[in-house]
C-alpha atoms as a PDB file:
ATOM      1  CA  UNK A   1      13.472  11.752 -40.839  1.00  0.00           C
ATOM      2  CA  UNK A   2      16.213   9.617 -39.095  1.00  0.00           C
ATOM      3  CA  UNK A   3      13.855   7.929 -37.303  1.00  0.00           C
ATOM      4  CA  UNK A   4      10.337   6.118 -36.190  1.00  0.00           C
ATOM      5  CA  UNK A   5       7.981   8.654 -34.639  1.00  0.00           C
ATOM      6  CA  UNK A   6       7.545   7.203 -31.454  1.00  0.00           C
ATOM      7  CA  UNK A   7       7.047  10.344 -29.443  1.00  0.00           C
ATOM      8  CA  UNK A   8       4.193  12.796 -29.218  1.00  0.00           C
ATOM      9  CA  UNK A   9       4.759  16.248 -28.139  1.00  0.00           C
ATOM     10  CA  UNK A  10       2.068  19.134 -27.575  1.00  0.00           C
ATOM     11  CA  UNK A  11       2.924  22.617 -28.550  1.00  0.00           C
ATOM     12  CA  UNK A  12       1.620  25.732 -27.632  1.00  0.00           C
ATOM     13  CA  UNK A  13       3.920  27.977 -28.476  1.00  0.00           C
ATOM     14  CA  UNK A  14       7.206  28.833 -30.678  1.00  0.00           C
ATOM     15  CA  UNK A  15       7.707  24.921 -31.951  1.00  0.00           C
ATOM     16  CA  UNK A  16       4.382  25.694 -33.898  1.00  0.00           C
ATOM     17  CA  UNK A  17       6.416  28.194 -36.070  1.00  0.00           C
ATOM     18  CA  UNK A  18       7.197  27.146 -39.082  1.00  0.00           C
ATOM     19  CA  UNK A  19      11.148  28.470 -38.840  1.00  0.00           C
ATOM     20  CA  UNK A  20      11.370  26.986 -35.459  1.00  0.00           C
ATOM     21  CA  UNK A  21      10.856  23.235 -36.629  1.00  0.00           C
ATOM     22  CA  UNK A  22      13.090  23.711 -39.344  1.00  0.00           C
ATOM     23  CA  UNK A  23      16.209  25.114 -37.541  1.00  0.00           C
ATOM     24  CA  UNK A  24      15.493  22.878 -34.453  1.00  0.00           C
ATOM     25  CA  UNK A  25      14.191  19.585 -36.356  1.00  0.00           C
ATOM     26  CA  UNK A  26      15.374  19.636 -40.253  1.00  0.00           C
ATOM     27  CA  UNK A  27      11.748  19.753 -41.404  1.00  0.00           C
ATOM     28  CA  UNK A  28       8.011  20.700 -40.966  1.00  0.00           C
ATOM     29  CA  UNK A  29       5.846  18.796 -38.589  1.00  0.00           C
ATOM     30  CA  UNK A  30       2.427  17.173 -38.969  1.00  0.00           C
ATOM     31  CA  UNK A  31       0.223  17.915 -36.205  1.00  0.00           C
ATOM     32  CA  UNK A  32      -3.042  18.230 -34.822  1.00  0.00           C
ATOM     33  CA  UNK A  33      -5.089  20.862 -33.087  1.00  0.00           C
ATOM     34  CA  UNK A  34      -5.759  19.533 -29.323  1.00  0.00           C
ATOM     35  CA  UNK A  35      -5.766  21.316 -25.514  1.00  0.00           C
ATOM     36  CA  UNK A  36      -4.151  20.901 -22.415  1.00  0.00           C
ATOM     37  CA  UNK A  37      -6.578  21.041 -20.119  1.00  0.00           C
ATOM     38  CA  UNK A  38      -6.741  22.416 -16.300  1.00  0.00           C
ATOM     39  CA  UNK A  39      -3.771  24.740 -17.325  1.00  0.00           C
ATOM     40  CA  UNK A  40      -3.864  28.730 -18.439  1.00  0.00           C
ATOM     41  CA  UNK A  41      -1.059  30.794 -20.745  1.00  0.00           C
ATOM     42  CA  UNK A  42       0.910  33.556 -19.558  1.00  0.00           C
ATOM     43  CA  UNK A  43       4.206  35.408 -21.243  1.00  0.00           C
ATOM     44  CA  UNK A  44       7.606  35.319 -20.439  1.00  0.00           C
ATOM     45  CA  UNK A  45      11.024  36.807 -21.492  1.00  0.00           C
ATOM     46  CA  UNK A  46      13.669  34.581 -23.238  1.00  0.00           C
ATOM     47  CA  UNK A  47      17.013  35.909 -23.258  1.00  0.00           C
ATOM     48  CA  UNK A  48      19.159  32.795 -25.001  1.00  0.00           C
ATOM     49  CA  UNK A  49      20.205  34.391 -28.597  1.00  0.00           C
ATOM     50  CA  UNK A  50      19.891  31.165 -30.694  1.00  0.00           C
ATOM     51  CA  UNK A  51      16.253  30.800 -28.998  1.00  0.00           C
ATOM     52  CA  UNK A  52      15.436  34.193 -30.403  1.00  0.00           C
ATOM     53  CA  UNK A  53      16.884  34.472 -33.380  1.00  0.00           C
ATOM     54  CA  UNK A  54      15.119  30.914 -34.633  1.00  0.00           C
ATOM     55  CA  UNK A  55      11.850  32.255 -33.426  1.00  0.00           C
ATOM     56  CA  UNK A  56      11.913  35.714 -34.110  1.00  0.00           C
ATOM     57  CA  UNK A  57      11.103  37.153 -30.330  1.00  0.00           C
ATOM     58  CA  UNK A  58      12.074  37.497 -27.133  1.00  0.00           C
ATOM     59  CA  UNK A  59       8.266  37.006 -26.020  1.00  0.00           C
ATOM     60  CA  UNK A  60       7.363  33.530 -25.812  1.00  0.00           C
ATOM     61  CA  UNK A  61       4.139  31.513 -24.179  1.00  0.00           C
ATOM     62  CA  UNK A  62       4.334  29.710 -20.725  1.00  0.00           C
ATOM     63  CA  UNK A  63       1.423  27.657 -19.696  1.00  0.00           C
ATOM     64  CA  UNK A  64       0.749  27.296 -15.887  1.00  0.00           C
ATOM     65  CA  UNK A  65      -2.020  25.520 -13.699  1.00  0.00           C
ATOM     66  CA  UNK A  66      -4.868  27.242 -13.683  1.00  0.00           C
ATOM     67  CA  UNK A  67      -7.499  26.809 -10.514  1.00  0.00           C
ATOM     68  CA  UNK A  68     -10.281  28.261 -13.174  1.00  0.00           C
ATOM     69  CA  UNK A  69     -12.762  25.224 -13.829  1.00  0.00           C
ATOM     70  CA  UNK A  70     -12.618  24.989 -17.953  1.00  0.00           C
ATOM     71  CA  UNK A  71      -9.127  26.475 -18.437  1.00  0.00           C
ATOM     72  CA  UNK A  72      -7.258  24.726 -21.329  1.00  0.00           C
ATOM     73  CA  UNK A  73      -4.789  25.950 -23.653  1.00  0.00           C
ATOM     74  CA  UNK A  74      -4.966  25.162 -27.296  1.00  0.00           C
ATOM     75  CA  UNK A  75      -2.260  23.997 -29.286  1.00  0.00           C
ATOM     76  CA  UNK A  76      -0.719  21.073 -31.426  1.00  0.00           C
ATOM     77  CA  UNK A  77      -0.186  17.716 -30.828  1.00  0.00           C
ATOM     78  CA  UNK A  78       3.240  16.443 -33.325  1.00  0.00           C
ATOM     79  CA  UNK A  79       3.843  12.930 -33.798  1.00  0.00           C
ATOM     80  CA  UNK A  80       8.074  12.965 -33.606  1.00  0.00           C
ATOM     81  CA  UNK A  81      11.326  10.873 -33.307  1.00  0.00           C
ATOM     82  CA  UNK A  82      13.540  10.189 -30.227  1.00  0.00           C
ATOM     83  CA  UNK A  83      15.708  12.499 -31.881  1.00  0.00           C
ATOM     84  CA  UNK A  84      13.494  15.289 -32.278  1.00  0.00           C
ATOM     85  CA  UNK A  85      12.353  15.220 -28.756  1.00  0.00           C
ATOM     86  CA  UNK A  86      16.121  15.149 -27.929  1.00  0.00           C
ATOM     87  CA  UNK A  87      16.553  18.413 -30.001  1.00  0.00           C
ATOM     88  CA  UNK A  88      13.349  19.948 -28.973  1.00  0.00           C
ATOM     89  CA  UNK A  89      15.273  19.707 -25.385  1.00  0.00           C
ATOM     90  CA  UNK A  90      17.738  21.718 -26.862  1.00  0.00           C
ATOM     91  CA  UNK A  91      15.778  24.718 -28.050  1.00  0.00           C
ATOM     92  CA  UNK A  92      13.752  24.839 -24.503  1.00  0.00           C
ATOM     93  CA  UNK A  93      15.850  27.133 -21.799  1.00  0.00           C
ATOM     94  CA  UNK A  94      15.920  26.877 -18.351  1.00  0.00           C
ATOM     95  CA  UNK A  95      12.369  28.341 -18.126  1.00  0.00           C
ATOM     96  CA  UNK A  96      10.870  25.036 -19.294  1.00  0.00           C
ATOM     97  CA  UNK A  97      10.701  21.898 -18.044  1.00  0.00           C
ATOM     98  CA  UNK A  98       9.428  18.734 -19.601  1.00  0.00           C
ATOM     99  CA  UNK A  99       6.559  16.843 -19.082  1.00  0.00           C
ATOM    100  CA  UNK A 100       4.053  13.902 -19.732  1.00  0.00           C
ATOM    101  CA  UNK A 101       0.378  15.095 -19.793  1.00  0.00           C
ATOM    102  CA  UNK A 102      -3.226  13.647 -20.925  1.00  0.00           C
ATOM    103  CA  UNK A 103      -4.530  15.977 -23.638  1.00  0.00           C
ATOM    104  CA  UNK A 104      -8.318  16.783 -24.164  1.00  0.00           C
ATOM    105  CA  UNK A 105      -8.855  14.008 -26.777  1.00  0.00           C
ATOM    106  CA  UNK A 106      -7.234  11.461 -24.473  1.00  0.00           C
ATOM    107  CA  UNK A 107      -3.403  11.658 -26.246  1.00  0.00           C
ATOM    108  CA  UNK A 108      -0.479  11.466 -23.865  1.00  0.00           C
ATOM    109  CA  UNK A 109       1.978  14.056 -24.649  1.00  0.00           C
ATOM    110  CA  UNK A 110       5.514  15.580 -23.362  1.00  0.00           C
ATOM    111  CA  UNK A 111       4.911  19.176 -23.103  1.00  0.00           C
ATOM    112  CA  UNK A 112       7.222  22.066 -22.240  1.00  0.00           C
ATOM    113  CA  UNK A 113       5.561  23.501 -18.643  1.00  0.00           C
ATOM    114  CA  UNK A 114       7.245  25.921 -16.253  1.00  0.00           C
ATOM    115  CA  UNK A 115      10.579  25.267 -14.721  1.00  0.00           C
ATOM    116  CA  UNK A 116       8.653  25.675 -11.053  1.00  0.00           C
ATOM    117  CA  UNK A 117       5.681  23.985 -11.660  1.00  0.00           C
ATOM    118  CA  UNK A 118       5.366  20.203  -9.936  1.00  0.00           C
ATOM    119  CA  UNK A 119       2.826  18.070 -10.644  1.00  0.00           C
ATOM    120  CA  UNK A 120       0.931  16.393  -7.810  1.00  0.00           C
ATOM    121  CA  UNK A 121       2.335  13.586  -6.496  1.00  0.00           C
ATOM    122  CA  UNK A 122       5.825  14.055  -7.786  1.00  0.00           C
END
């Protein structure tokens, strides 16, 4: 690793995957399970050709507020470098946007979210 791990970064989604970390980060992540809570998952199309050939599909998770008391989506949390969170930039399209939340155990975490979502007060 060519760095610290300074970051954290919650995954729902394709940077779970096994060959998805190691085309997009040079090695396997340690992570833990958490939840983003107050938000729900829903499935969109990816068109980008490196995005689909590292994870295998065109079909890939998008998480959006929910207004359902208890929503949450489950996921990992991954301790990671500047770096990685640089590259992990890469692999996201335009789809995605990132940023900071408060996980169910109390973590702070960058998170891949919708392109059109905007969080209160922003």
């Amino acid at each position: 690793m060519a760095g610290t791990a300074t970051q954290r970064l919650f995954s729902y989604g394709t940077l779970q995957l096994e060959q998805v970390q190691l085309s997009s980060f040079g090695r396997l992540l340690d992570g833990q399970a958490d939840a983003l809570p107050g938000f729900r998952l829903t499935m969109i199309e990816i068109t980008d050709p490196e995005v689909i050939a590292a994870s295998g599909t065109d079909r890939h998770p998008l998480v959006l507020p929910s207004d359902e008391a208890g929503d949450a989506v489950d996921g990992t949390v991954f301790a990671i470098t500047d770096e990685e969170l640089a590259a992990a930039d890469e692999y996201e399209v335009d789809d995605y946007a990132r940023h900071e939340v408060v996980l169910a155990s109390g973590t702070r975490a960058w998170v891949y979210l919708s392109a059109a979502y905007s969080p209160a007060g922003s």
